[in-house]
N, C-alpha and C. Protein backbone atom coordinates (compact mmCIF):
# COMPACT_ATOMS: atom_id res chain seq x y z
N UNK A 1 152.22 165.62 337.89
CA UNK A 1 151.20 164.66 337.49
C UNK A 1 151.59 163.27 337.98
N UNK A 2 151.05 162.48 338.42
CA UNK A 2 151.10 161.21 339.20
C UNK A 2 150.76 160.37 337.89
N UNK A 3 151.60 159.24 338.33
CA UNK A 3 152.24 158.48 337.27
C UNK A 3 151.13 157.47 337.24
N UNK A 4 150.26 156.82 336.20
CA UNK A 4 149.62 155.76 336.12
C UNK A 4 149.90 154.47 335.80
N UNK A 5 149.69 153.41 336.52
CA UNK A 5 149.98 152.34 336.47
C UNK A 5 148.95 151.03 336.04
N UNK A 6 149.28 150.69 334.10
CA UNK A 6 148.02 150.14 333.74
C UNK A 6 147.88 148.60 333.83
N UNK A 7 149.40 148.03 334.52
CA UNK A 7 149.77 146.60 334.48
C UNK A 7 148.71 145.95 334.73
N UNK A 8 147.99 145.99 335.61
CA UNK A 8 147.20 144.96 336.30
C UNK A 8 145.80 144.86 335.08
N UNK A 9 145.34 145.80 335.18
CA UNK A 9 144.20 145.93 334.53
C UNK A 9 144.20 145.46 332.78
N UNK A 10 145.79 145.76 331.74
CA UNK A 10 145.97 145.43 330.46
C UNK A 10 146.47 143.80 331.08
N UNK A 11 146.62 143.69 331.88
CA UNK A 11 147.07 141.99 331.78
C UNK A 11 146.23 141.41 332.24
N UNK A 12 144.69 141.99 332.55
CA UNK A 12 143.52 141.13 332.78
C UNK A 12 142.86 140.54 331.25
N UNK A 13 143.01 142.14 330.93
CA UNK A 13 142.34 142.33 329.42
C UNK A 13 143.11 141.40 328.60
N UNK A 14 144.29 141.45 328.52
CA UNK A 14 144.78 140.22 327.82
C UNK A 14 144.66 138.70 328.04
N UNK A 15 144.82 138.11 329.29
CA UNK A 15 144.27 136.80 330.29
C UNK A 15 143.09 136.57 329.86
N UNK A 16 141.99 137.28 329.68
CA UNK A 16 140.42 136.94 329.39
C UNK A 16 140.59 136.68 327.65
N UNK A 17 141.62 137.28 326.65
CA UNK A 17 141.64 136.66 325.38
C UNK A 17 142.63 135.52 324.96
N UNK A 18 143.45 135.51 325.81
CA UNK A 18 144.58 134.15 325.70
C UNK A 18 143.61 132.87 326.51
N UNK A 19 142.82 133.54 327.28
CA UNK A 19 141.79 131.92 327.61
C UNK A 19 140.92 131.57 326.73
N UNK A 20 140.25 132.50 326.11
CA UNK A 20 139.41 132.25 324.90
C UNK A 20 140.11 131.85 323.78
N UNK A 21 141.44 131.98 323.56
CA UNK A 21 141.95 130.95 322.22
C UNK A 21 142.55 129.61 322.89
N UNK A 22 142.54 129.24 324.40
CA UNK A 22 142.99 128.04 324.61
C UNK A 22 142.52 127.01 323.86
N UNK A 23 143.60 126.27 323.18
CA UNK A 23 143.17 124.93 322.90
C UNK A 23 143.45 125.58 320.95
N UNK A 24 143.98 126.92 320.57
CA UNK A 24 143.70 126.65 319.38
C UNK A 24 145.77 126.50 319.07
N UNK A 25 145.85 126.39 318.09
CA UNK A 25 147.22 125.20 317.46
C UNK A 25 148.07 126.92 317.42
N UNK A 26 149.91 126.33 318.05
CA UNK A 26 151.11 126.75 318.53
C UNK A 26 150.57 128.39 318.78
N UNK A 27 151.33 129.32 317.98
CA UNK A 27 151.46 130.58 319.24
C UNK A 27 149.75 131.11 318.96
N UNK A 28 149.17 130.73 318.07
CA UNK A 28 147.52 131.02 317.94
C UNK A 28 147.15 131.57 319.49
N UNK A 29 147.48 130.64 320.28
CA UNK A 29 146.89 130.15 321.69
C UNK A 29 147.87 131.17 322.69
N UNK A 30 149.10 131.56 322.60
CA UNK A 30 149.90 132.17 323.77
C UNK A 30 150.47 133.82 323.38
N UNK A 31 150.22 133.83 322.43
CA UNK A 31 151.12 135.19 321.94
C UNK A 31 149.87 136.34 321.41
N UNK A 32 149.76 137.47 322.64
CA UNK A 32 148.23 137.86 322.81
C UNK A 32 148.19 138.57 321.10
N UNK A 33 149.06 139.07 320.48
CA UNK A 33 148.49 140.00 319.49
C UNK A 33 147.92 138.98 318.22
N UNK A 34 148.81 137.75 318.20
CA UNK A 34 147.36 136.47 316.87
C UNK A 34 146.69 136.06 317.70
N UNK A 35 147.04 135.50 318.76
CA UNK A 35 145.16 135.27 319.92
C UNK A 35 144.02 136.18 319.58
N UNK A 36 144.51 137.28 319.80
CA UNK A 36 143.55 138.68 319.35
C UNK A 36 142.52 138.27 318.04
N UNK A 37 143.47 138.33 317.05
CA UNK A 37 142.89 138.33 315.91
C UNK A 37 142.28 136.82 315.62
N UNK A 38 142.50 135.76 316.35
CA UNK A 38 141.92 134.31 316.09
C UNK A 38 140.95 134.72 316.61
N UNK A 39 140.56 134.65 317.82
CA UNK A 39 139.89 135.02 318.74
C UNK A 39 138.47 135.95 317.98
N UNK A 40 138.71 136.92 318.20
CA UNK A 40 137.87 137.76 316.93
C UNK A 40 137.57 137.12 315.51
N UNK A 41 138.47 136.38 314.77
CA UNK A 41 138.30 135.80 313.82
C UNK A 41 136.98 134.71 313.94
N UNK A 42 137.44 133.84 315.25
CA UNK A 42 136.31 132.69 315.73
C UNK A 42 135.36 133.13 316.01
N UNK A 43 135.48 134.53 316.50
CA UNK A 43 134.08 134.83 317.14
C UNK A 43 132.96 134.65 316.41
N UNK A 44 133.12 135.85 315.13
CA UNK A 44 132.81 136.14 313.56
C UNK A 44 132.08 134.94 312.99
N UNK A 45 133.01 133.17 312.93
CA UNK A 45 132.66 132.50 312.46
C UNK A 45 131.30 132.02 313.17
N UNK A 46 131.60 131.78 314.38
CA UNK A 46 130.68 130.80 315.66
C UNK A 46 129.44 131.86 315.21
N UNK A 47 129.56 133.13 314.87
CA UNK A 47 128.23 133.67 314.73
C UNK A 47 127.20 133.12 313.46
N UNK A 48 128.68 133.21 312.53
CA UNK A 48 127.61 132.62 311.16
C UNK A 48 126.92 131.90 311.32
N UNK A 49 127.82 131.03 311.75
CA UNK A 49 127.76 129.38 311.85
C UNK A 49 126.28 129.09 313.03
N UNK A 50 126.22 130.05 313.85
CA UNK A 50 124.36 130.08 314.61
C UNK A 50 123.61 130.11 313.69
N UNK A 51 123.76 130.80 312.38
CA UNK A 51 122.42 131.69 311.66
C UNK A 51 122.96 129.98 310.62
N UNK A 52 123.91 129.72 310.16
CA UNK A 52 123.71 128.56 309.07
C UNK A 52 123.31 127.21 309.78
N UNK A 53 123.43 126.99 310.92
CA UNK A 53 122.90 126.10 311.47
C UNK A 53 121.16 125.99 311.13
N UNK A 54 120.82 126.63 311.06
CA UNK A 54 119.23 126.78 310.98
C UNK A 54 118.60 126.65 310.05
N UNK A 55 119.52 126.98 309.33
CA UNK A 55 119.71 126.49 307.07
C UNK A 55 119.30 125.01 307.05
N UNK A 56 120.71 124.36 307.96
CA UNK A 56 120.29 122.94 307.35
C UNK A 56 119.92 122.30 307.94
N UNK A 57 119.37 122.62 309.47
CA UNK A 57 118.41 121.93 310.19
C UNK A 57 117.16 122.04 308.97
N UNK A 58 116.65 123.16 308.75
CA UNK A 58 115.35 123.17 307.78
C UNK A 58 115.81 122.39 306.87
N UNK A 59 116.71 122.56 306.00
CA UNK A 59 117.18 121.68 304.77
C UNK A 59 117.07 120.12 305.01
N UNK A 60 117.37 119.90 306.24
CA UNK A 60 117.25 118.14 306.95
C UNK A 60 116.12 117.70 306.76
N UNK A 61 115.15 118.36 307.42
CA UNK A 61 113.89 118.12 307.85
C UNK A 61 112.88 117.90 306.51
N UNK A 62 112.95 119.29 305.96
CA UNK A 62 112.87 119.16 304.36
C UNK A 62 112.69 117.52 303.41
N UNK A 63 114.63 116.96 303.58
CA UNK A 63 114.92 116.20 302.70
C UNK A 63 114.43 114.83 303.49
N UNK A 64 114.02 114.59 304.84
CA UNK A 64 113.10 113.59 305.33
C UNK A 64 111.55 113.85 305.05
N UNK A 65 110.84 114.75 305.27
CA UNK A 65 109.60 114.38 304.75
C UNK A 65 109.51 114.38 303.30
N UNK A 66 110.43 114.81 302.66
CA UNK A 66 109.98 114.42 301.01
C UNK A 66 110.30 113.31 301.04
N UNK A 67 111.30 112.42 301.33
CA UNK A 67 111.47 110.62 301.73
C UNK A 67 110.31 110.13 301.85
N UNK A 68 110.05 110.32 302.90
CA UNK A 68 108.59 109.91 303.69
C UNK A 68 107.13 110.06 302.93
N UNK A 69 107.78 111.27 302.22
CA UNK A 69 105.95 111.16 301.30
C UNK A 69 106.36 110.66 300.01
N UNK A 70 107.60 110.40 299.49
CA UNK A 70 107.61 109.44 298.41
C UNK A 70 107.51 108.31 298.66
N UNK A 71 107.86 107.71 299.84
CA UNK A 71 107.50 106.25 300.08
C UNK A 71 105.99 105.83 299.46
N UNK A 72 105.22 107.17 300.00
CA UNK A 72 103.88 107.10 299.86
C UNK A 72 103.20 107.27 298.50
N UNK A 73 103.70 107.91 297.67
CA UNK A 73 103.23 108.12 296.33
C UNK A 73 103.73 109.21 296.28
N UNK A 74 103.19 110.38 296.93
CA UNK A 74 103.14 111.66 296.85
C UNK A 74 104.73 113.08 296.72
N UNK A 75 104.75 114.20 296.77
CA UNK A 75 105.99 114.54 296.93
C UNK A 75 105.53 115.37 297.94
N UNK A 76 106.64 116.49 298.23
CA UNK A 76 106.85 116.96 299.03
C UNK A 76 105.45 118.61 298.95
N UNK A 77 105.55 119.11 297.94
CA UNK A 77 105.78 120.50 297.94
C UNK A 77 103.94 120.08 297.81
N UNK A 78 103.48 118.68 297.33
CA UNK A 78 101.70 118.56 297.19
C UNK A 78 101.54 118.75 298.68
N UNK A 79 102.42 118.03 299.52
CA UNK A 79 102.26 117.32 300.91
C UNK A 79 101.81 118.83 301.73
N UNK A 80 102.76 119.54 301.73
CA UNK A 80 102.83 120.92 302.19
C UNK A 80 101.88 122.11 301.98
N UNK A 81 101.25 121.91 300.48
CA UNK A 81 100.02 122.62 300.10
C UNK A 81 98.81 122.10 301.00
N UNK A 82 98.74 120.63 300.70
CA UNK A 82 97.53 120.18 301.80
C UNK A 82 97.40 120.23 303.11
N UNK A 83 98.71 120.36 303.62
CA UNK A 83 98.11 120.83 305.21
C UNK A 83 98.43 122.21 305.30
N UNK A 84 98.39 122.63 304.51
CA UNK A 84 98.23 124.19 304.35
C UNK A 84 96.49 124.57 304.42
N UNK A 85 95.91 123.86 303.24
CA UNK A 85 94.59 123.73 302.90
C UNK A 85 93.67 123.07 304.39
N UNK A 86 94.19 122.02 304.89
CA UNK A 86 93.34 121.72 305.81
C UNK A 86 93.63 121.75 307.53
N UNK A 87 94.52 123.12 307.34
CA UNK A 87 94.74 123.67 308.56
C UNK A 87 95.33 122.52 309.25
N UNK A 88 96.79 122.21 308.90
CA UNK A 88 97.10 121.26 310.18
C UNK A 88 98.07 121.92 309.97
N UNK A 89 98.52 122.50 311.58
CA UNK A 89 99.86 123.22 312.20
C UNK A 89 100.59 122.49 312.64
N UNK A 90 101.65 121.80 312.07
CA UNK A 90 102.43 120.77 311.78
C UNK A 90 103.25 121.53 311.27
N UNK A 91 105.21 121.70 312.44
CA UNK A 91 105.85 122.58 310.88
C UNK A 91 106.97 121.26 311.06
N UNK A 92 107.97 121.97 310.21
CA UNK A 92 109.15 120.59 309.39
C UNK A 92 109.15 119.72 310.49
N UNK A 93 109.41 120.59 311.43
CA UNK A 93 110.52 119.81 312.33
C UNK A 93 109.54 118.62 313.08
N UNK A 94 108.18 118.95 313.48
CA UNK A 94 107.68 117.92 313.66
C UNK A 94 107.06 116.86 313.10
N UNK A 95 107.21 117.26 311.80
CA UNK A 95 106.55 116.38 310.92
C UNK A 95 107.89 115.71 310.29
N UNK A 96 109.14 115.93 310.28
CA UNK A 96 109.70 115.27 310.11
C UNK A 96 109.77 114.29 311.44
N UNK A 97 110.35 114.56 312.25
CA UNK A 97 110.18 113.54 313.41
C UNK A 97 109.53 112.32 313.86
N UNK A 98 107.77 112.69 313.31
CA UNK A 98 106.70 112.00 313.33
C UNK A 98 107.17 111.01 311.96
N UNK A 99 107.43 111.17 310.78
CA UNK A 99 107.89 110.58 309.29
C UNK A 99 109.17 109.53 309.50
N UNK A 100 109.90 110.05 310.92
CA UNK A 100 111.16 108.76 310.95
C UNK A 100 110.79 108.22 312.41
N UNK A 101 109.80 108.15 313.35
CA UNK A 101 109.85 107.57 314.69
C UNK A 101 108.83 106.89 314.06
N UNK A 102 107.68 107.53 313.54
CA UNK A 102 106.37 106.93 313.59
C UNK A 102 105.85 107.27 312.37
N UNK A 103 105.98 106.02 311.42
CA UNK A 103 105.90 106.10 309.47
C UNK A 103 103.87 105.66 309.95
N UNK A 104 104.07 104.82 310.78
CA UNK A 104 102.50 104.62 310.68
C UNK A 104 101.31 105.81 310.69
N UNK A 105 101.65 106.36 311.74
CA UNK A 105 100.93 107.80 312.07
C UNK A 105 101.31 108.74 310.70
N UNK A 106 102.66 109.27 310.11
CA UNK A 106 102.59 109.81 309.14
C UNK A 106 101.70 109.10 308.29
N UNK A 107 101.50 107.68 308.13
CA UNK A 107 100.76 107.26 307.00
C UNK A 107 99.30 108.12 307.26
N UNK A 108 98.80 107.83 308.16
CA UNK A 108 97.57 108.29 308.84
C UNK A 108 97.04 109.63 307.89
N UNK A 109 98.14 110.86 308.65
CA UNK A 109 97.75 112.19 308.20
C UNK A 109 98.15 111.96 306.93
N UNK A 110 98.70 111.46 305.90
CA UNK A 110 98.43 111.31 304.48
C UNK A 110 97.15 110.94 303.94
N UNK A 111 96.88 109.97 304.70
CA UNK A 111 95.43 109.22 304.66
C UNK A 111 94.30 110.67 304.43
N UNK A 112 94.47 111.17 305.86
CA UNK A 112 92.91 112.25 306.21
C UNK A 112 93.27 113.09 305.53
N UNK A 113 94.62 113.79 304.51
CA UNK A 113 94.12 114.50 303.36
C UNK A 113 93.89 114.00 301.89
N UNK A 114 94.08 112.30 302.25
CA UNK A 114 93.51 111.83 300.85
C UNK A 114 94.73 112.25 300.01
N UNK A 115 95.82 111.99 300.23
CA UNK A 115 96.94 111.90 299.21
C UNK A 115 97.52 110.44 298.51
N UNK A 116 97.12 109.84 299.82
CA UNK A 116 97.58 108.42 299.14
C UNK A 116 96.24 107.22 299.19
């Protein structure tokens, strides 16, 4: 039986996970078997951390237009029923945007549902 030789190929496989922990603190970063497990560990997190990102972008956006419509009188959750009611497809993110660049124009669409 002819002898196999796996050097090249397990020291690629290892090279592609000691570059992916570059930069993390002492043997974390050089010594492949805790690289491994950081590595995998980070991965895990960076994934959450996509799906919770999106939490508090909404949560942001959220806690600016309720600002914005208390300035005005009103709160948040009336604000949201009425352009529900009068069909304006407006979601957080632009209506927050519109509430901190341009308070005048938000005043506006408060106006045409008669909230304030």
């Amino acid at each position: 039986m002819v002898r196999v030789k796996r050097g090249n190929v397990a020291q690629k496989r290892r090279q592609k996970v000691l570059l992916k922990a570059k930069g993390f603190r002492g043997s974390h970063s050089s010594l492949f078997r805790i690289a491994n497990q950081q590595v995998i560990k980070a991965l895990k997190y960076s994934y959450i951390g996509r799906k919770e990102k999106k939490r508090k972008f909404r949560q942001l956006w959220i806690t600016r237009i309720n600002a914005a419509a208390r300035v005005h009188g009103t709160k948040y959750n009336i604000l949201i029923s009425q352009l529900k009611k009068f069909n304006v497809n407006l979601n957080r993110k632009m209506l927050s945007q519109i509430a901190i660049r341009d308070p005048l124009i938000f005043a506006e669409i408060l106006k045409i549902m008669e909230l304030t």
